[in-house]
Protein backbone atom coordinates (compact mmCIF):
# COMPACT_ATOMS: atom_id res chain seq x y z
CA UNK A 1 21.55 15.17 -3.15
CA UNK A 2 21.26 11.30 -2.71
CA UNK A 3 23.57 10.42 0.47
CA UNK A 4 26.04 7.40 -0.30
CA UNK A 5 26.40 4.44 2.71
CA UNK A 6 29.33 2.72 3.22
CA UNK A 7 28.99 -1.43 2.69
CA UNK A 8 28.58 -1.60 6.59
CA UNK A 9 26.28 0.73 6.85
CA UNK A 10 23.93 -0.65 3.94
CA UNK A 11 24.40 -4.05 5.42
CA UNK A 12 22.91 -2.70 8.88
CA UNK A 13 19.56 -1.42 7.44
CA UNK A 14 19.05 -5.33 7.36
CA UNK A 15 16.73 -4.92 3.95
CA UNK A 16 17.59 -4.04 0.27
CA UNK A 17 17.88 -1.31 -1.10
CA UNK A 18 16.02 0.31 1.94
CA UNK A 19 15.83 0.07 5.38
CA UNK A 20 14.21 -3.19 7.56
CA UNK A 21 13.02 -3.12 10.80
CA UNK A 22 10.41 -4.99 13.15
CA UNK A 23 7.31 -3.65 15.53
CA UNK A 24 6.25 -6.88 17.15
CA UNK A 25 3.72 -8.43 20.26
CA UNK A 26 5.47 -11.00 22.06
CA UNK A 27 3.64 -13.24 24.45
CA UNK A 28 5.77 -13.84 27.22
CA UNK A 29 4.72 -17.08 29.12
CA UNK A 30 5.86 -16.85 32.86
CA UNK A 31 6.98 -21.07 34.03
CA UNK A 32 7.36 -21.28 37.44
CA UNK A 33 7.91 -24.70 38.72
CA UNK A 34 5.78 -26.94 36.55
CA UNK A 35 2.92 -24.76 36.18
CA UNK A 36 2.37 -21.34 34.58
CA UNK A 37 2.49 -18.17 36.73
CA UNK A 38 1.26 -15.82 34.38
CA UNK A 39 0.90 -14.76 30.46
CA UNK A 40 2.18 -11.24 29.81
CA UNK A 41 1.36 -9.60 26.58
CA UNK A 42 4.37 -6.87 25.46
CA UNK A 43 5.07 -4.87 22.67
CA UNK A 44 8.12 -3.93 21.03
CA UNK A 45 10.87 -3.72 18.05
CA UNK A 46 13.82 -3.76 16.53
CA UNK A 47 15.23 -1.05 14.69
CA UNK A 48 17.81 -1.24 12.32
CA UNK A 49 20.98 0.28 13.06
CA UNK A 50 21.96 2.76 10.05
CA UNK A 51 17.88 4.27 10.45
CA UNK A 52 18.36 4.42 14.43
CA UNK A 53 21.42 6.48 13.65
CA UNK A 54 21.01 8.81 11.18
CA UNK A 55 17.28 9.58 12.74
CA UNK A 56 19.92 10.56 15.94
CA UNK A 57 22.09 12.38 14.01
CA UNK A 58 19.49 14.69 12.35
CA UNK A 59 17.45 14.85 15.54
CA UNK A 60 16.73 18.24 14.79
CA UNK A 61 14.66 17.46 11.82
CA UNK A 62 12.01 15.70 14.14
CA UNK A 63 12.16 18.57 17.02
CA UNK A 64 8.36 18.30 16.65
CA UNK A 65 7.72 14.69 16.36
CA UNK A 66 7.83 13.74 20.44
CA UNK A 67 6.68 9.98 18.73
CA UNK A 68 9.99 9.72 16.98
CA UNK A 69 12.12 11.48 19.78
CA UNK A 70 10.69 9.39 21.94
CA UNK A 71 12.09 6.36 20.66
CA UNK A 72 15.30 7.64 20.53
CA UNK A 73 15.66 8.26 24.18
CA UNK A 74 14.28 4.87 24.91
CA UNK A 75 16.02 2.81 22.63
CA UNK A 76 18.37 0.24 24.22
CA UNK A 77 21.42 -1.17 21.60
CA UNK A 78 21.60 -4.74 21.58
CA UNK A 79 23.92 -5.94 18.36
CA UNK A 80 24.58 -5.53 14.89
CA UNK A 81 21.95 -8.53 14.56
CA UNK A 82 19.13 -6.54 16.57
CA UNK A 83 19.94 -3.14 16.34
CA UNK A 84 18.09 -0.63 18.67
CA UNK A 85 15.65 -2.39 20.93
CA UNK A 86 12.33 -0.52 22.07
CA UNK A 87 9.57 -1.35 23.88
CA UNK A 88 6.07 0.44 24.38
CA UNK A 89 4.36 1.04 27.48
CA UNK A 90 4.36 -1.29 30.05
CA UNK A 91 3.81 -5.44 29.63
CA UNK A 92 -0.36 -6.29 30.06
CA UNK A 93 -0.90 -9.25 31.92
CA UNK A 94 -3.20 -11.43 30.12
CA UNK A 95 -6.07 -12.91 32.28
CA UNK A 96 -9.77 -13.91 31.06
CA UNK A 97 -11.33 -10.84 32.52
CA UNK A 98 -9.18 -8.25 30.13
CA UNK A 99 -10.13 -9.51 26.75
CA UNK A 100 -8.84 -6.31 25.82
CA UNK A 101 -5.45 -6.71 26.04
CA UNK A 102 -5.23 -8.10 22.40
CA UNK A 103 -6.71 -5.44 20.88
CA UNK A 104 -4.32 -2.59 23.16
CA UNK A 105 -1.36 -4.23 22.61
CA UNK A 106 -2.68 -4.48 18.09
CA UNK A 107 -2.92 -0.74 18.84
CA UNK A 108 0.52 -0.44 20.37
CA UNK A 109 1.91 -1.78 17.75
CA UNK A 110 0.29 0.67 15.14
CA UNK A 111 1.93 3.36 16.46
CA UNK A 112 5.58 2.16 17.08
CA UNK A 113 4.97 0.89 13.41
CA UNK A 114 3.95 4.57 12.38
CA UNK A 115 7.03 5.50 13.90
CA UNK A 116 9.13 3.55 12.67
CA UNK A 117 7.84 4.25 8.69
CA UNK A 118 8.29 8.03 9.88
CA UNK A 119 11.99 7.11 10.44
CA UNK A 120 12.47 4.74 7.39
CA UNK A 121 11.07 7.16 4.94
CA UNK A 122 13.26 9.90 6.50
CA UNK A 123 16.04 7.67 5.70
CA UNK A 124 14.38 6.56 1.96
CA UNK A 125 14.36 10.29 1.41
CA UNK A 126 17.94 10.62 2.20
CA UNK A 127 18.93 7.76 0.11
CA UNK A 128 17.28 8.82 -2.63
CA UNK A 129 14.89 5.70 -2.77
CA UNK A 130 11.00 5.77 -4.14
CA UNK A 131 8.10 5.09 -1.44
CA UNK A 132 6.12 2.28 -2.37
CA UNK A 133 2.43 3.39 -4.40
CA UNK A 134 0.77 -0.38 -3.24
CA UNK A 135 0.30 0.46 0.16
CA UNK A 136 -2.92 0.55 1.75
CA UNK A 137 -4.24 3.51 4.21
CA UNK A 138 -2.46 1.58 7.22
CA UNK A 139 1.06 0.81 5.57
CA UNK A 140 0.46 -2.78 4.29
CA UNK A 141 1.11 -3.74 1.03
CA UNK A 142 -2.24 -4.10 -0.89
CA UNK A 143 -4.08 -7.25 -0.62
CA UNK A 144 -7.34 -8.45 -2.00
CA UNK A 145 -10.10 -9.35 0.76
CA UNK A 146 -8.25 -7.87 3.48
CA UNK A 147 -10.17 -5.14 5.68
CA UNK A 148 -9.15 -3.97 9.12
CA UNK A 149 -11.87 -5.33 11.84
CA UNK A 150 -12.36 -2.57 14.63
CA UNK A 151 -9.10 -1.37 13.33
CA UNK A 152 -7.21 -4.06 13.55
CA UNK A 153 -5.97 -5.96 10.38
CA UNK A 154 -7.23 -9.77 9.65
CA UNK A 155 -3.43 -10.49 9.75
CA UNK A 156 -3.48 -10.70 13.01
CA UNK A 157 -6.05 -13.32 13.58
């Protein structure tokens, strides 16, 4: 049985027909004065308001995903605008000696993105709405030329 929305909740998936969200890195720069303090690397995303809640309200059907109940009990909600806010782990700070912090952060955001395409397809499924067949192994729409680089995507560089 394909579940109907209301207008209000179709406009707060944010995309058409199916649900929008965002898994992002933000580079926070830290001003103090007239100089920089420090460069903090942080990971995080917006989740669209209709997925955010009917994920909650059939919490039971992820009693075994801790990745998706996790976000749940961490999500903060901002607005309409920018739905459920999450953030993962704790901001890196980004100095010359960890080079890594790129790379941890790229890997970060892999997983809140798997989580969040766990959620949206829950919610596809619901709806009654096809998964996309030109997707690539990692969730990105199929490109020529592009292959992850020690698993991270060219995208990001």
């Amino acid at each position: 049985m394909k579940l109907k929305l209301t207008k209000k909740e179709k406009d707060l998936l944010w995309g058409d027909p199916g649900p929008y969200s965002e898994a992002k890195i933000v580079v926070n720069m830290r001003i103090m004065d007239d100089g920089v303090s420090r460069v903090m690397i942080e990971v995080e995303g917006n989740i669209n308001p209709t997925t955010f809640r009917m994920v909650e309200a059939n919490k039971e059907h992820f009693k075994n995903d801790p990745d998706v109940l996790a976000l749940l009990e961490t999500a903060e909600y901002q607005d309409e605008r920018d739905g459920y806010l999450v953030a993962i782990g704790e901001p890196a700070e980004l100095t010359e000696a960890k080079d890594g912090t790129f790379k941890a952060a790229a890997k970060k955001q892999q997983y809140l993105k798997d989580t969040i395409f766990k959620m949206h397809r829950f919610v596809m499924q619901q709806l009654g709405l096809p998964f996309s067949d030109n997707l690539d192994d990692e969730g990105w729409v199929k490109k020529s030329g592009d292959t992850p680089k020690d698993g991270i995507p060219s995208r990001y560089f």
